[in-house]
PDB file of N, CA and C in Angstrom:
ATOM      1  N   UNK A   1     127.727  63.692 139.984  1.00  0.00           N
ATOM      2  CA  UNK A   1     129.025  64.093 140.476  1.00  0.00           C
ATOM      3  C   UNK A   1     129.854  62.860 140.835  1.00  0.00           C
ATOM      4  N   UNK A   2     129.120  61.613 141.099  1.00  0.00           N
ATOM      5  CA  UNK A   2     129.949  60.421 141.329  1.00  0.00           C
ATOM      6  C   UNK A   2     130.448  59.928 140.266  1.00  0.00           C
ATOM      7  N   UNK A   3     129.949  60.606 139.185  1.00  0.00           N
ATOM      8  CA  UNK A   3     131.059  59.186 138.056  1.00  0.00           C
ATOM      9  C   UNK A   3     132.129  60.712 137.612  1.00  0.00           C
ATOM     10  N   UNK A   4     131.929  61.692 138.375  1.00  0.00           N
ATOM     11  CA  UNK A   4     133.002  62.507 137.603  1.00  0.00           C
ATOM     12  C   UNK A   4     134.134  62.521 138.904  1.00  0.00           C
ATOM     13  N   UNK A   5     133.644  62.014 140.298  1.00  0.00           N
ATOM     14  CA  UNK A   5     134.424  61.945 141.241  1.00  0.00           C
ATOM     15  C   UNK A   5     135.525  60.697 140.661  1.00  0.00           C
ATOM     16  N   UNK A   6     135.135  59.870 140.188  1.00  0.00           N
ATOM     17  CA  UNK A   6     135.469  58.686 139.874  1.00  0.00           C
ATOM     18  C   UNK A   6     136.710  58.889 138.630  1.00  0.00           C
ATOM     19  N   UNK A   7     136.316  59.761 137.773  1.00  0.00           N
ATOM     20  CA  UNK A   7     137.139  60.056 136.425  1.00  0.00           C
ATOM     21  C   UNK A   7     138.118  60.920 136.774  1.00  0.00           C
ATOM     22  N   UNK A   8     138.448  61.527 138.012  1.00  0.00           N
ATOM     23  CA  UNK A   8     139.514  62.174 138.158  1.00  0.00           C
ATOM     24  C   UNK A   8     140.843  61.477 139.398  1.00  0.00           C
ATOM     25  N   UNK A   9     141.715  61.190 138.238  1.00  0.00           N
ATOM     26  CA  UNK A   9     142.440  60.859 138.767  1.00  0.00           C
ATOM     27  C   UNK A   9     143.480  61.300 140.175  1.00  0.00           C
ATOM     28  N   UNK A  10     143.631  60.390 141.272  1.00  0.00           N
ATOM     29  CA  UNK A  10     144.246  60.882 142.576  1.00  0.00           C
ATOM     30  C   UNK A  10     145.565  61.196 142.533  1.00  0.00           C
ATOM     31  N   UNK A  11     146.098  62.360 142.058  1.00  0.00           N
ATOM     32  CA  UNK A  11     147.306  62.707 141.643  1.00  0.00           C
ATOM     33  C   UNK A  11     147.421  63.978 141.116  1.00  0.00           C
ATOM     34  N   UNK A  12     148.663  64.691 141.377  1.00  0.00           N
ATOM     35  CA  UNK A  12     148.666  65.961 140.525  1.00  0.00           C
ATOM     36  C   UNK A  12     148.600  66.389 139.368  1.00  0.00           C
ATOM     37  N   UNK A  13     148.424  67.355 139.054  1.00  0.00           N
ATOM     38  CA  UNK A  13     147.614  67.757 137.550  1.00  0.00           C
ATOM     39  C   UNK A  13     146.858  68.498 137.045  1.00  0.00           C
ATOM     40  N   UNK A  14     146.184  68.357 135.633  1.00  0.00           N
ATOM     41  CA  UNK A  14     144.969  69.596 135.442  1.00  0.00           C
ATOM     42  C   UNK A  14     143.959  68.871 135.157  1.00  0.00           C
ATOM     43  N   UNK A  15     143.624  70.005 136.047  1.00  0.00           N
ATOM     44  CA  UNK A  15     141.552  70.004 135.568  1.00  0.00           C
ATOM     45  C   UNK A  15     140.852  70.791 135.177  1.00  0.00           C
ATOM     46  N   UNK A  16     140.458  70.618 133.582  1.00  0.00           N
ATOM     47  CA  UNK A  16     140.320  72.427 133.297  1.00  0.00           C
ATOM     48  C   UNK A  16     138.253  71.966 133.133  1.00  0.00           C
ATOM     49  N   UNK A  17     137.303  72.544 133.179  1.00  0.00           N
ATOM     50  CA  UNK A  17     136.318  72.466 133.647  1.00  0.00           C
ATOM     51  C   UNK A  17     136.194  73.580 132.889  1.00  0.00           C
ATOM     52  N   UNK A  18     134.667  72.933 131.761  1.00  0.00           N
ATOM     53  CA  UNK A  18     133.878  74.557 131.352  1.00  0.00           C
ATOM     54  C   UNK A  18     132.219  74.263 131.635  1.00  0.00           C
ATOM     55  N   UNK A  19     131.833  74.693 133.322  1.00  0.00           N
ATOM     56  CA  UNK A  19     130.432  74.239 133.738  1.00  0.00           C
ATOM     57  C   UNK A  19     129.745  74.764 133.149  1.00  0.00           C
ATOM     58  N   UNK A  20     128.591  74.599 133.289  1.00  0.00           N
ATOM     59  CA  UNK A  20     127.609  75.078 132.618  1.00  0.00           C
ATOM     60  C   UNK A  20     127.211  76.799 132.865  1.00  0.00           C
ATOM     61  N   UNK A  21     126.837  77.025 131.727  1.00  0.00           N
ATOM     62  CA  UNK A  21     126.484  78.716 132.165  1.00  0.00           C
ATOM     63  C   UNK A  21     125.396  79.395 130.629  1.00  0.00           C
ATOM     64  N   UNK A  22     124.934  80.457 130.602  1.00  0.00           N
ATOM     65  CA  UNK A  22     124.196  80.698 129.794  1.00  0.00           C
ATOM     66  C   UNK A  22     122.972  80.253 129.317  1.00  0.00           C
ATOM     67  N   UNK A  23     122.722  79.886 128.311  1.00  0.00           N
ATOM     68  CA  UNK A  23     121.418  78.852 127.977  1.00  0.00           C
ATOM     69  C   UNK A  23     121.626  77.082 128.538  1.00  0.00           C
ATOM     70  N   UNK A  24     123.029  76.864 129.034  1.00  0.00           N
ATOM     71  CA  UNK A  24     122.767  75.776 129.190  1.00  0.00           C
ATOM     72  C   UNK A  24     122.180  75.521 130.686  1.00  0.00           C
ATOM     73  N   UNK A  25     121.981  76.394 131.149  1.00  0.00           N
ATOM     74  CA  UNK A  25     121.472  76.342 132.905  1.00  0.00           C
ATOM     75  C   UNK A  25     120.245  76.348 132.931  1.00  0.00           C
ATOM     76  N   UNK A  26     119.376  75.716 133.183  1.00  0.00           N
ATOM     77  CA  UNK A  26     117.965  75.878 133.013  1.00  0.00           C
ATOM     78  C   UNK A  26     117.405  76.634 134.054  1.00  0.00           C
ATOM     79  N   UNK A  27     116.760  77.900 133.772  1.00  0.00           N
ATOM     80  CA  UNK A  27     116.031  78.729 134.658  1.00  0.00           C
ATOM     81  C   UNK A  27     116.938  79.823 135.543  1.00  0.00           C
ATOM     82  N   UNK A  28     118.189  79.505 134.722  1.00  0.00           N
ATOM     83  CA  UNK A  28     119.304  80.386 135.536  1.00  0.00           C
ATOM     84  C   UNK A  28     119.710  79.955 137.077  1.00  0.00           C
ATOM     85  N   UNK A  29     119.968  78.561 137.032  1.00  0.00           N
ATOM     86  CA  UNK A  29     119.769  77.940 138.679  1.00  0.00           C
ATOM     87  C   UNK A  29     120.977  78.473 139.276  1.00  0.00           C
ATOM     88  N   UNK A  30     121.169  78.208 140.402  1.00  0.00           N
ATOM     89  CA  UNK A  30     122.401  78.099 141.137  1.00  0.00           C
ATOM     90  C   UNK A  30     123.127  77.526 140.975  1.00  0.00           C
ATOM     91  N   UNK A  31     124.207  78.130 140.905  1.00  0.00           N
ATOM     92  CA  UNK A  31     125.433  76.992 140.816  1.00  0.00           C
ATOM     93  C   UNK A  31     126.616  76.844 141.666  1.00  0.00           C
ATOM     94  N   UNK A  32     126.095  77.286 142.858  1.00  0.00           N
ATOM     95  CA  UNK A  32     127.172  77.077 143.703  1.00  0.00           C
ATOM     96  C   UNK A  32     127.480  75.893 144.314  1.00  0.00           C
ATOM     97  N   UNK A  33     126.314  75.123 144.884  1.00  0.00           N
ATOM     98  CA  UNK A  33     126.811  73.768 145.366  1.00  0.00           C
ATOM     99  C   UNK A  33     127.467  72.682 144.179  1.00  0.00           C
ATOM    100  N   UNK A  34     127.084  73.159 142.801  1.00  0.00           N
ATOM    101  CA  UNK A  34     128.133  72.756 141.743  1.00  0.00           C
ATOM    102  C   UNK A  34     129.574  73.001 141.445  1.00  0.00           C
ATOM    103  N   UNK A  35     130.169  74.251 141.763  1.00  0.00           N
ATOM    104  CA  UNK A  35     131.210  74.404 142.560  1.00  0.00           C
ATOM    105  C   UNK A  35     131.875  74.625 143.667  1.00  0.00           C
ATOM    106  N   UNK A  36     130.954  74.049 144.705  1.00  0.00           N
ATOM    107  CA  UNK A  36     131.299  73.694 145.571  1.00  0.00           C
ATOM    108  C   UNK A  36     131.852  72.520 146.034  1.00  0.00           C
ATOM    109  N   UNK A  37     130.783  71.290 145.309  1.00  0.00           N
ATOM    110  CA  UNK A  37     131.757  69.989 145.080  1.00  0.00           C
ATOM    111  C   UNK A  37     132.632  69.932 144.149  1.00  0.00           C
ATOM    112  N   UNK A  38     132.586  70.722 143.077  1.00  0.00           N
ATOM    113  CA  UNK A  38     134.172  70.688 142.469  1.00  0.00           C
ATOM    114  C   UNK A  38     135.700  71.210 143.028  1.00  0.00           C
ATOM    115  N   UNK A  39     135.088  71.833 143.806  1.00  0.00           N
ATOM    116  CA  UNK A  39     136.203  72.188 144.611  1.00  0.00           C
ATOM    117  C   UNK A  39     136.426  71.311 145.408  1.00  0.00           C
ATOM    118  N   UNK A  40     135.469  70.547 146.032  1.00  0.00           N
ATOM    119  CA  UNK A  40     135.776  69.269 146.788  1.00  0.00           C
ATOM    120  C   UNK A  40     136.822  68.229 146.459  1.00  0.00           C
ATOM    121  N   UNK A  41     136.227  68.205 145.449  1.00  0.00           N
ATOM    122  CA  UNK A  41     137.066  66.622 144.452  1.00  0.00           C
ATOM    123  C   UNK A  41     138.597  67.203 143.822  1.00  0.00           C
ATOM    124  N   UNK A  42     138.540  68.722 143.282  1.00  0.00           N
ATOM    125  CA  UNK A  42     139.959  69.065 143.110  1.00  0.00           C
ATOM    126  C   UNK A  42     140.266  68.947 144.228  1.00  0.00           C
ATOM    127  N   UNK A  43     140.269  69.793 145.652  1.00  0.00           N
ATOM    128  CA  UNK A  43     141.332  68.993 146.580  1.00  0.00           C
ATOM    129  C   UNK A  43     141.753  67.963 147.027  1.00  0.00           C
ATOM    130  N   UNK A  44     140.449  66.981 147.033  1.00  0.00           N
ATOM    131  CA  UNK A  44     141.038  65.699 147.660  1.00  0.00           C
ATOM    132  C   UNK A  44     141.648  64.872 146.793  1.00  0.00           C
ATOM    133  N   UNK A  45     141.278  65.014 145.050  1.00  0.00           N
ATOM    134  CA  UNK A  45     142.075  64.258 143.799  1.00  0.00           C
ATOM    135  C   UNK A  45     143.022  65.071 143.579  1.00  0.00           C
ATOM    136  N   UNK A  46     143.370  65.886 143.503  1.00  0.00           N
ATOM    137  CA  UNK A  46     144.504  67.143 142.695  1.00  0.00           C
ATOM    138  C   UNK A  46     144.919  67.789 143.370  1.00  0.00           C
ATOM    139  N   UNK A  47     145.020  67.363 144.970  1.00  0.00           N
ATOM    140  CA  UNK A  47     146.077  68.265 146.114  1.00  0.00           C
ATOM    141  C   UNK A  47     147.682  68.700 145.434  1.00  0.00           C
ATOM    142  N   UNK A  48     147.488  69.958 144.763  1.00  0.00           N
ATOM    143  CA  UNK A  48     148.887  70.562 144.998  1.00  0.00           C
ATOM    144  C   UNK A  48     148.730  70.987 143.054  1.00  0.00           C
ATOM    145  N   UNK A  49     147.989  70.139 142.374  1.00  0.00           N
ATOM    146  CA  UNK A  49     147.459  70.381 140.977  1.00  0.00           C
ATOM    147  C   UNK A  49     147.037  71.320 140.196  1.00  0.00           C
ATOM    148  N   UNK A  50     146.750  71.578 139.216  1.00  0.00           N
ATOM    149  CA  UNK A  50     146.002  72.629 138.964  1.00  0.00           C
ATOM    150  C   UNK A  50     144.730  72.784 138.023  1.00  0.00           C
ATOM    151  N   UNK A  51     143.870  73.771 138.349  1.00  0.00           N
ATOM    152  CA  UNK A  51     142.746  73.894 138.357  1.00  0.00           C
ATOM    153  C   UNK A  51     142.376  75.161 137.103  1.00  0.00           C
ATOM    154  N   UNK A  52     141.483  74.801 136.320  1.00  0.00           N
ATOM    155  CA  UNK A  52     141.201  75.799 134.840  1.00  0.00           C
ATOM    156  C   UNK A  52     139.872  75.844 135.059  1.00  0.00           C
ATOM    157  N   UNK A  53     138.937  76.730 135.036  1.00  0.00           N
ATOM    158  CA  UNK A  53     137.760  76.928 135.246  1.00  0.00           C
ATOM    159  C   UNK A  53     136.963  78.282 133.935  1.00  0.00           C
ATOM    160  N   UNK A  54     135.955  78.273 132.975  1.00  0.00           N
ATOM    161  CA  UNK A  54     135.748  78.651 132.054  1.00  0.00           C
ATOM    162  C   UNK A  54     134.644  79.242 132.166  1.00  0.00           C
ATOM    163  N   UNK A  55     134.336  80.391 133.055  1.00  0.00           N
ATOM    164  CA  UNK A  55     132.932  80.851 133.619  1.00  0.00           C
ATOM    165  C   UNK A  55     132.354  82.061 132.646  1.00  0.00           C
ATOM    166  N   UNK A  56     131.098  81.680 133.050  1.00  0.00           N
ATOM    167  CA  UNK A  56     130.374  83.449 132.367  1.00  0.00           C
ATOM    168  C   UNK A  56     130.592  84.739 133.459  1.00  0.00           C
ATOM    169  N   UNK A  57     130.385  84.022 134.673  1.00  0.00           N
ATOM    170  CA  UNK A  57     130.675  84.450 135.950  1.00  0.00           C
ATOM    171  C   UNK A  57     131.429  84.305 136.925  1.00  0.00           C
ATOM    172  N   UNK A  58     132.026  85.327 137.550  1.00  0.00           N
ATOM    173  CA  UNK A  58     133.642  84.271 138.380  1.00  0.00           C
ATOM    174  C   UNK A  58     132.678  84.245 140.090  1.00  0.00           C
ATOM    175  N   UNK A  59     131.401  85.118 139.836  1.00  0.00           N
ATOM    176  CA  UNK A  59     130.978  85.338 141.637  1.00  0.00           C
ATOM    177  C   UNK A  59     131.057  83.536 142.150  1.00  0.00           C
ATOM    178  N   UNK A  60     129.948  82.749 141.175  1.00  0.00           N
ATOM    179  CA  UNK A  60     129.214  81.576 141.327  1.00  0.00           C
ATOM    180  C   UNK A  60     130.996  80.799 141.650  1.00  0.00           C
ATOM    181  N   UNK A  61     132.194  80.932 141.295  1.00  0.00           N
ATOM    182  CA  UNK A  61     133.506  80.142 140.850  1.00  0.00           C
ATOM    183  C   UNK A  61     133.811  80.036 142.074  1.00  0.00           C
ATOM    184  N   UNK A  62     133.209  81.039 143.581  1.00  0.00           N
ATOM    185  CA  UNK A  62     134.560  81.541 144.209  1.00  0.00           C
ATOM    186  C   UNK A  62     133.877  80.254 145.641  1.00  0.00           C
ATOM    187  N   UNK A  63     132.483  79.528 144.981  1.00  0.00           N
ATOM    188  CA  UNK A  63     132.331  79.006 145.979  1.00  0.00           C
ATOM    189  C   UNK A  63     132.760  77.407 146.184  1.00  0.00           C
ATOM    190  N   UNK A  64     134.248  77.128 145.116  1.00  0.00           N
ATOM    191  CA  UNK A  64     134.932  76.238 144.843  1.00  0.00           C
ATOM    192  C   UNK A  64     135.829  76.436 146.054  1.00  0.00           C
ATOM    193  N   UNK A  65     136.033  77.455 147.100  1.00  0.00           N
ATOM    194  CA  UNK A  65     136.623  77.650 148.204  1.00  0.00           C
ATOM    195  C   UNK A  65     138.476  77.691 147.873  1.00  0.00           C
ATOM    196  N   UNK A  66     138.683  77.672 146.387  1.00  0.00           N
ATOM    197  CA  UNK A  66     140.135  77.169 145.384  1.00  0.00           C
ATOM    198  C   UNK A  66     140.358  78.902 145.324  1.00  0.00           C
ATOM    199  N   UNK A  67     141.875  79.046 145.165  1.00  0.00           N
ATOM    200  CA  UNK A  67     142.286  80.571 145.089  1.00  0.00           C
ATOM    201  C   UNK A  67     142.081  80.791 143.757  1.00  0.00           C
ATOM    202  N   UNK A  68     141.742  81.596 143.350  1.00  0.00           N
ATOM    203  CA  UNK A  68     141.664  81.372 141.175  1.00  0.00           C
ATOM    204  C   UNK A  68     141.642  82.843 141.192  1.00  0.00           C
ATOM    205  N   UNK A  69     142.591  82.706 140.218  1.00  0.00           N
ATOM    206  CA  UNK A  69     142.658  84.415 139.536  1.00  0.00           C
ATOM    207  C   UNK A  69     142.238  84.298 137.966  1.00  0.00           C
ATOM    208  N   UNK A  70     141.892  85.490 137.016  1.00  0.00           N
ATOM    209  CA  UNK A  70     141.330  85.576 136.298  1.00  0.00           C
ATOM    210  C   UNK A  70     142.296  85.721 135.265  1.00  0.00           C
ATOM    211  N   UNK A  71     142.677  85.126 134.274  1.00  0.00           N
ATOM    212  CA  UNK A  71     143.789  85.054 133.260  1.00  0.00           C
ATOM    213  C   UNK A  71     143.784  85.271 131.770  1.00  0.00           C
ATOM    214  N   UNK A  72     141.898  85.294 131.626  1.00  0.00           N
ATOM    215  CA  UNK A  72     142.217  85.794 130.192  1.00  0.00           C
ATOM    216  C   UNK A  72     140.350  85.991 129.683  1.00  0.00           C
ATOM    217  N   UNK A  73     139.942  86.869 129.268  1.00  0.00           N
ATOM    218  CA  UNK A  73     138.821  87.024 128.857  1.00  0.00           C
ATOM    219  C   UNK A  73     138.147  87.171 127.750  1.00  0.00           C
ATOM    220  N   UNK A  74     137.127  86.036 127.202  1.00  0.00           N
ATOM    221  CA  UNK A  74     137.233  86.389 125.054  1.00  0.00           C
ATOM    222  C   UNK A  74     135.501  86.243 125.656  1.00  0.00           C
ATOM    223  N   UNK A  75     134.772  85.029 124.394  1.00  0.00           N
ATOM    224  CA  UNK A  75     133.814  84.914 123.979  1.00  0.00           C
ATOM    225  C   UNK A  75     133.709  83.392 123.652  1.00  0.00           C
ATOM    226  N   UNK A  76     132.777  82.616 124.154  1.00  0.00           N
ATOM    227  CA  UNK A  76     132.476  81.793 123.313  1.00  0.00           C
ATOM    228  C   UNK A  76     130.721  81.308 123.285  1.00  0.00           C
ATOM    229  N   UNK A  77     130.329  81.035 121.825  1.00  0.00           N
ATOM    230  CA  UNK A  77     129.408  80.763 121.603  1.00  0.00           C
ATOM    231  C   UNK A  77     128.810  82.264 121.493  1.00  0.00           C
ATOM    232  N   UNK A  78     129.466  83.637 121.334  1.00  0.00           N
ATOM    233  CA  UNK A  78     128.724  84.564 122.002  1.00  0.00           C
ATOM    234  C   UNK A  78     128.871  85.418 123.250  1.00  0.00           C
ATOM    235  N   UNK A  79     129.133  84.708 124.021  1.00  0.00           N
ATOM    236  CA  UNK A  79     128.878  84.872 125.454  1.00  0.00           C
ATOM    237  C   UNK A  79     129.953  84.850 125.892  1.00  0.00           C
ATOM    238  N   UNK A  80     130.241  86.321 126.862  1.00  0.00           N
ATOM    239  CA  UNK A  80     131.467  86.753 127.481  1.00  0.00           C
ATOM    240  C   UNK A  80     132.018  85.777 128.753  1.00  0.00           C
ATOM    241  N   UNK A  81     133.183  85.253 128.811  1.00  0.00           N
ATOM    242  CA  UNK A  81     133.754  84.078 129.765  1.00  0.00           C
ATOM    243  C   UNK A  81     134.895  84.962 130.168  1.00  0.00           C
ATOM    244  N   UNK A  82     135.301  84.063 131.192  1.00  0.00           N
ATOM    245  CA  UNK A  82     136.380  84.096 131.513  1.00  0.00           C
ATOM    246  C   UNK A  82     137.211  82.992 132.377  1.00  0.00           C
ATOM    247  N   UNK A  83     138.617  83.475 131.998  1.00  0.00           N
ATOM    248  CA  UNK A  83     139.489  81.435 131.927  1.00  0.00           C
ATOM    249  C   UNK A  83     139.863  82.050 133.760  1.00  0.00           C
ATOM    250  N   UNK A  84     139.623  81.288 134.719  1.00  0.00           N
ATOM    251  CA  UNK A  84     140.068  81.424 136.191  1.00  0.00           C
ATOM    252  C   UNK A  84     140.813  80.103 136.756  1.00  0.00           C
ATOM    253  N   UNK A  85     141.957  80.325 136.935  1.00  0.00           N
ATOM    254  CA  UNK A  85     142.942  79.330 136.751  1.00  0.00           C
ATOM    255  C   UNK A  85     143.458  79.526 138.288  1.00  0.00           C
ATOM    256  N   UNK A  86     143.943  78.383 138.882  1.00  0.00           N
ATOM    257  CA  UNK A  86     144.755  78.373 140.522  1.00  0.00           C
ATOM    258  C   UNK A  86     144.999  76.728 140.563  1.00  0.00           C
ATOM    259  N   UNK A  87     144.954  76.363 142.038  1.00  0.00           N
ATOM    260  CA  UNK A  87     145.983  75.188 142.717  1.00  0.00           C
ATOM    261  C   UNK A  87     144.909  75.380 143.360  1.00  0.00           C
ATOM    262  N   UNK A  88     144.748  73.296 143.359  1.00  0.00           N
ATOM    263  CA  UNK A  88     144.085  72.836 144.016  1.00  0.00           C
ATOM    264  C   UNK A  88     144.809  72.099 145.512  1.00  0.00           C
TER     265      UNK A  88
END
């Protein structure tokens, strides 16, 4: 998480983010303290910015503590997503 703290620039803007989900999660882990520090780093880099998030699941999204509403729902790889977009 430090070299991605590092790659986001301190300024307004987007950050569109497609974490991991499906087969790429090994053992089906948790992923909340994974968006939990992403929500970290969008506020303190991207205060006022905005935020794109590409989930299988929006429960694991909401612990980014970020307001995100749900904006559009397809498939990729297969596997049902959905785009959850807000301000960081």
């Amino acid at each position: 998480m430090r070299a991605f703290t590092a790659a986001v620039p301190k300024e307004k803007g987007l950050l569109v983010v497609n974490p991991p989900y499906g087969k790429r999660v090994q053992g089906g882990g948790d992923r909340r303290d994974l968006f939990a520090r992403l929500g970290t780093v969008a506020r303190e880099r991207l205060a006022g910015g905005h935020v794109g998030l590409l989930v299988d699941d929006a429960g694991p999204a909401r612990s980014t503590g970020l307001r995100l509403a749900e904006r559009l729902r397809t498939s990729n790889g297969g596997i049902p997503v959905r785009l959850l977009v807000g301000r960081a």
